[in-house]
Protein backbone atom coordinates (compact mmCIF):
# COMPACT_ATOMS: atom_id res chain seq x y z
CA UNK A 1 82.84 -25.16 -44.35
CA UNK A 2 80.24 -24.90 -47.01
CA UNK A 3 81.80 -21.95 -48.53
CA UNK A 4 85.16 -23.58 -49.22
CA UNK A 5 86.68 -25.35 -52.11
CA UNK A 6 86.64 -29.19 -51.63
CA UNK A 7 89.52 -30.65 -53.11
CA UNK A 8 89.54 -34.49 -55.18
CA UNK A 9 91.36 -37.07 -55.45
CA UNK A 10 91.89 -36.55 -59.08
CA UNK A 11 94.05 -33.00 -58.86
CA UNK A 12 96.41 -31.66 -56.57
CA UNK A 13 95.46 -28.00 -57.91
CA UNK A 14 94.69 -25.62 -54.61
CA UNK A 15 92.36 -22.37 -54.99
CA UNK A 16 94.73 -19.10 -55.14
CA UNK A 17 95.63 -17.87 -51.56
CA UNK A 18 93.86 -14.65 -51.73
CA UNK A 19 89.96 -16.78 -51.85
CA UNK A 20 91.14 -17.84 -48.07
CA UNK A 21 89.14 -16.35 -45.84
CA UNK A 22 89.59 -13.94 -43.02
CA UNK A 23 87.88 -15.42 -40.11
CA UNK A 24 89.60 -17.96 -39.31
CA UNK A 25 92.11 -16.67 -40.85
CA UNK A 26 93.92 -18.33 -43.37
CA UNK A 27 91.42 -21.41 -44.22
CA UNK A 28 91.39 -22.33 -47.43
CA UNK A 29 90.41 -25.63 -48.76
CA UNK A 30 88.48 -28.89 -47.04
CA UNK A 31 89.48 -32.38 -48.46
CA UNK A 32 92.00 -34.50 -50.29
CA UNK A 33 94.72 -36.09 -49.10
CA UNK A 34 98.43 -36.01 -47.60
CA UNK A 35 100.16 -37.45 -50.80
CA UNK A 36 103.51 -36.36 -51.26
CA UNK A 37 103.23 -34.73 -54.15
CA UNK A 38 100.27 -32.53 -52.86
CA UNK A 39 101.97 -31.46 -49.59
CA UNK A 40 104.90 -30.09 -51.84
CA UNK A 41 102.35 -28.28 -53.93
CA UNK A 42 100.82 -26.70 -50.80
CA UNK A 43 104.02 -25.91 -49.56
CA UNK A 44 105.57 -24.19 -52.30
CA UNK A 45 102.51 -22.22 -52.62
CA UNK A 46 102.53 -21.04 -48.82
CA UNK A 47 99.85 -23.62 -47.86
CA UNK A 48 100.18 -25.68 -45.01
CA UNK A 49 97.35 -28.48 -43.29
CA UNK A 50 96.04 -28.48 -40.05
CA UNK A 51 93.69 -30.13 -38.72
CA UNK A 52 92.66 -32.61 -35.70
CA UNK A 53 91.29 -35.97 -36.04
CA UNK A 54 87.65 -35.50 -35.99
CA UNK A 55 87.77 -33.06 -38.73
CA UNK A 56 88.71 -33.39 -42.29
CA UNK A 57 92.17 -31.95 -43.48
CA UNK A 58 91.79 -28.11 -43.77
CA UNK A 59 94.22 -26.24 -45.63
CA UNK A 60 95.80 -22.96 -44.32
CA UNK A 61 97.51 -19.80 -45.69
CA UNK A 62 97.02 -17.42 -43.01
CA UNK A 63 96.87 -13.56 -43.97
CA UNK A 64 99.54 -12.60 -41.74
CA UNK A 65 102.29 -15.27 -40.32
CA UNK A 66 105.56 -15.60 -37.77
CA UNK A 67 108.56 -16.07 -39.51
CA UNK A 68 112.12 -15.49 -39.01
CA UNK A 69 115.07 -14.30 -41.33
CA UNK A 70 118.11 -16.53 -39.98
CA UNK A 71 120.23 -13.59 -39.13
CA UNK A 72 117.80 -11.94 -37.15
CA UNK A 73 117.87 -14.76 -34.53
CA UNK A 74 118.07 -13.32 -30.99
CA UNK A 75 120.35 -15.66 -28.68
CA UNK A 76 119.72 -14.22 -24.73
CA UNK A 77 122.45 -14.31 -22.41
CA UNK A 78 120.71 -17.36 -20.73
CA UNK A 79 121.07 -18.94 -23.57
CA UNK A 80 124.43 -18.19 -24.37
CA UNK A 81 125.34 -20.12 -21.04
CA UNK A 82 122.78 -23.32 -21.27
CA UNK A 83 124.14 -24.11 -25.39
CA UNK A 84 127.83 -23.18 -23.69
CA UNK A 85 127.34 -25.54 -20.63
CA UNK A 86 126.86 -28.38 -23.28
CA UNK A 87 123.48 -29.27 -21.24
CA UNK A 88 122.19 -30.84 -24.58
CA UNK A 89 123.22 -32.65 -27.07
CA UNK A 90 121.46 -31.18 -30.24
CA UNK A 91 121.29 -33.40 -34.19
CA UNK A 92 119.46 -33.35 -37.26
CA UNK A 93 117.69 -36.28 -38.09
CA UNK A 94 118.65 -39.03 -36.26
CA UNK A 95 115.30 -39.99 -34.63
CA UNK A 96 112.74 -38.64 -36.98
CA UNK A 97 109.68 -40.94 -35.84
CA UNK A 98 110.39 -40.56 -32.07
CA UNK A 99 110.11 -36.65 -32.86
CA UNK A 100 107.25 -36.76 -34.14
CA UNK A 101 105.56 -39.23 -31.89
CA UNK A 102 106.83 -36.79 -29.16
CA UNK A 103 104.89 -33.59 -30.44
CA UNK A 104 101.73 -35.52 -31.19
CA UNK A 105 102.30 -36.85 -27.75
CA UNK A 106 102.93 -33.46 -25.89
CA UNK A 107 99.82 -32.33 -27.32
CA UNK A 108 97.54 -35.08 -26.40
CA UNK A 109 96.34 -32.73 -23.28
CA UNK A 110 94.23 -31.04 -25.71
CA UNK A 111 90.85 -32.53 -27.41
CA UNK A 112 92.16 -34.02 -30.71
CA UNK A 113 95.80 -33.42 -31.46
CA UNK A 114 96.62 -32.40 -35.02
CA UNK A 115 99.55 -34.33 -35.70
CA UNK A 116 97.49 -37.70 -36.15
CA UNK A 117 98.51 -40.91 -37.20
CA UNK A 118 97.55 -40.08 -40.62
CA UNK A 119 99.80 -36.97 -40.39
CA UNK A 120 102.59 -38.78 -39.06
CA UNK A 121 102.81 -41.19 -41.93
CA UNK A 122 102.66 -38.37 -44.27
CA UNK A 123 105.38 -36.79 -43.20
CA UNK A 124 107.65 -40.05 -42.37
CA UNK A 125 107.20 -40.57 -46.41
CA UNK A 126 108.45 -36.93 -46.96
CA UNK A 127 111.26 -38.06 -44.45
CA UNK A 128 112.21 -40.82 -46.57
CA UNK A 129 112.25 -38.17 -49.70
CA UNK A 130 114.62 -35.83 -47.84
CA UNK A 131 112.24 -33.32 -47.64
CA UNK A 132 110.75 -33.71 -43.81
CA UNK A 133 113.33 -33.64 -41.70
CA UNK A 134 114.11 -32.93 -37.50
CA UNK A 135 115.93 -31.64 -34.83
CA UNK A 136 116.48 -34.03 -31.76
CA UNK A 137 117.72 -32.04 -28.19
CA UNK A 138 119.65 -34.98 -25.95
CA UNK A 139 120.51 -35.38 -22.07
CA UNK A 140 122.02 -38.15 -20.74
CA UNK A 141 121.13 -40.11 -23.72
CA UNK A 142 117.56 -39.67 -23.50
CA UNK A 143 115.13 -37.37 -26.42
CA UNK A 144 114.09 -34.23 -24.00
CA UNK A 145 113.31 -31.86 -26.79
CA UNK A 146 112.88 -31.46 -30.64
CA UNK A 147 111.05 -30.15 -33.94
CA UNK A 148 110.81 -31.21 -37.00
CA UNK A 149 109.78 -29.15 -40.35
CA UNK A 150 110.14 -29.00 -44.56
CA UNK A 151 113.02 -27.85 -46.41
CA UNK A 152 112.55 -26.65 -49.51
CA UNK A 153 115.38 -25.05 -51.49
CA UNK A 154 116.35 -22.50 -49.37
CA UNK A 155 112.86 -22.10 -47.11
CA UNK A 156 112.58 -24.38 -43.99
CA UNK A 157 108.99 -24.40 -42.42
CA UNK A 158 108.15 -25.34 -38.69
CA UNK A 159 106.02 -27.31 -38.10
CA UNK A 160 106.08 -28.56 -34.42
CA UNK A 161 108.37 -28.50 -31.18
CA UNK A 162 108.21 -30.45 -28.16
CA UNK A 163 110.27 -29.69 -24.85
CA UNK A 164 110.42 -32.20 -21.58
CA UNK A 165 113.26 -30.19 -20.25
CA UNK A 166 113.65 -26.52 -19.32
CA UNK A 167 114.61 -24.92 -22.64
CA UNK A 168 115.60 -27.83 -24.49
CA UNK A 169 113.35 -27.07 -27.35
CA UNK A 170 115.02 -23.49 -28.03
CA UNK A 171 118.52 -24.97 -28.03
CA UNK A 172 117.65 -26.92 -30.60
CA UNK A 173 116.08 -24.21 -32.32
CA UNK A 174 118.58 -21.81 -32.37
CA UNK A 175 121.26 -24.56 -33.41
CA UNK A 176 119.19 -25.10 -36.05
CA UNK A 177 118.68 -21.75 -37.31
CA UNK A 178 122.48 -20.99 -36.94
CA UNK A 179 122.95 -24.24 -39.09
CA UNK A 180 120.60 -22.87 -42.19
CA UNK A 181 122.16 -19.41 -41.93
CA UNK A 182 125.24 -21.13 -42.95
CA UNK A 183 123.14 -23.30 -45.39
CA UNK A 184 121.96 -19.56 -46.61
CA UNK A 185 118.62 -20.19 -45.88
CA UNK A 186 116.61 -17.28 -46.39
CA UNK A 187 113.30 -17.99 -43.77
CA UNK A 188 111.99 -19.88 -41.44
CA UNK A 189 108.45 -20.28 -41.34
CA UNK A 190 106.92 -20.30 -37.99
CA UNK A 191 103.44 -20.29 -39.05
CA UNK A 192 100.99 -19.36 -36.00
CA UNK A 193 102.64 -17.01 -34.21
CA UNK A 194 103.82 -17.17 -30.54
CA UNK A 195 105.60 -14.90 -27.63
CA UNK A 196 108.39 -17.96 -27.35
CA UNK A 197 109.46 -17.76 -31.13
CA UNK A 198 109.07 -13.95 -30.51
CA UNK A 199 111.27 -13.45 -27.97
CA UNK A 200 113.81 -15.61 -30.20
CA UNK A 201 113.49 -13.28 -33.09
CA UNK A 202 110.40 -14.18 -35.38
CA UNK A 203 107.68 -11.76 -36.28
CA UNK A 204 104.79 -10.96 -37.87
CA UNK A 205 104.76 -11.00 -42.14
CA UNK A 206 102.15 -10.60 -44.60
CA UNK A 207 101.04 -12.76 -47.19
CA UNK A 208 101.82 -11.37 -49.88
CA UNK A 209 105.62 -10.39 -48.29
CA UNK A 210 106.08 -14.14 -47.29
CA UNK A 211 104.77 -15.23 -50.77
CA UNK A 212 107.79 -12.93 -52.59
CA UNK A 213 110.09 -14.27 -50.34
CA UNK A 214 108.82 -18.02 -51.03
CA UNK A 215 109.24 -17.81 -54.73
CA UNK A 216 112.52 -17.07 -54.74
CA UNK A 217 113.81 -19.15 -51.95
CA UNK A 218 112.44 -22.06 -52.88
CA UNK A 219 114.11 -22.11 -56.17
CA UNK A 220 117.39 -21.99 -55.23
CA UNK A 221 119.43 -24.84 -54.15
CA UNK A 222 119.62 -25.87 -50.83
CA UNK A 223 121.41 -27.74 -48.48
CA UNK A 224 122.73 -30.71 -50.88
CA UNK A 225 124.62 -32.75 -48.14
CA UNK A 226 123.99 -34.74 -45.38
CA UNK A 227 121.45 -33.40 -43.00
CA UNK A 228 122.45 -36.61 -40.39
CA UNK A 229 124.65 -34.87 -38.00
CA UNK A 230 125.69 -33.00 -34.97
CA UNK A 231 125.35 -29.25 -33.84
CA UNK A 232 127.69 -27.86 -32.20
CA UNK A 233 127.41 -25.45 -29.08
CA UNK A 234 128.17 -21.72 -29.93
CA UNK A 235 131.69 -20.70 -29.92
CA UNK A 236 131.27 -17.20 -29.44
């Protein structure tokens, strides 16, 4: 990590995206801290952290990323019968904390999770800003699946999903995709790509495409109501 930037305390300035390296791919920057006002700088520059808690925060923009235009979700037939049966229950925020605490938990099988407490308090603040904000899947009353991400104008990025029951996290994430579409969101960011957000529609963009993309979208308005509510099931 010798080779990177280190950022301070005393700016929230990040080193241009093209300095990150190649292998890994996408690190950027070592240091500072999970202020508000420096994870909306990172984000609106296509900078993310990650990180696990015997490390210092490392900053990301990865050369190539998964993301996903809304209308080029893919819904599979098994799909179309589980949102149909009305299995789940799906809402936007109404149990923010516990969704976190769920994908921090989920991951706790390997060495170090990344969502730490540290990172969980960051993002409850951006919460309470209206800028963090999640998905909760229900059954029978009880949280079985969720995510939670950042909206910014009209860009949502994922950050984490957690599933307890068999594809309880995808309901939720195609309810909420179908929700931004009609919100006219223009991406979802995915970040580290994956064969489940594949099969669902996501793939593969460059930098520099997901950068062109970014400045526009997040300059136009977004969603300006409510985000507490309830999705509801597909009709078609």
């Amino acid at each position: 990590m010798s080779r990177l930037p280190w950022l301070n305390d005393t700016s929230l300035d990040f080193p241009p995206v093209s300095q990150a390296l190649r292998d890994p791919d996408g690190l950027l920057a070592v240091g500072g801290d999970l202020r508000p006002e420096r994870l909306i700088r990172a984000y609106e520059q296509g900078i993310f952290p990650w990180y696990q808690d015997d490390q210092p925060i490392l900053w990301w923009s990865p050369g190539t990323r998964m993301a996903l235009r809304p209308q080029d979700l893919v819904i599979s037939r098994s799909m179309r019968k589980v949102l149909r049966r009305g299995d789940y229950r799906v809402t936007l925020d109404h149990a923010f904390e516990q969704v976190i605490a769920e994908c921090a938990r989920t991951r706790e099988v390997f060495p170090g999770t990344w969502i730490t407490p540290e990172m969980q308090e960051a993002y409850g603040r951006l919460h309470a800003m209206g800028i963090a904000h999640s998905v909760e899947v229900w059954h029978d009353g009880a949280l079985v699946g969720g995510l939670y991400g950042i909206a910014l104008g009209r860009m949502f990025f994922g950050e984490s999903m957690f599933s307890l029951r068999d594809n309880a996290s995808k309901a939720g994430f195609i309810l909420l995709v179908k929700q931004l579409e009609l919100w006219h969101y223009q991406l979802i960011d995915c970040q580290v790509p994956s064969e489940h957000l594949r099969s669902l529609g996501a793939a593969d963009i460059s930098r520099d495409a997901f950068l062109e993309i970014l400045a526009t979208a997040r300059q136009q308005p977004g969603h300006d109501g409510p985000w507490h509510m309830e999705l509801n099931a597909l009709a078609d």
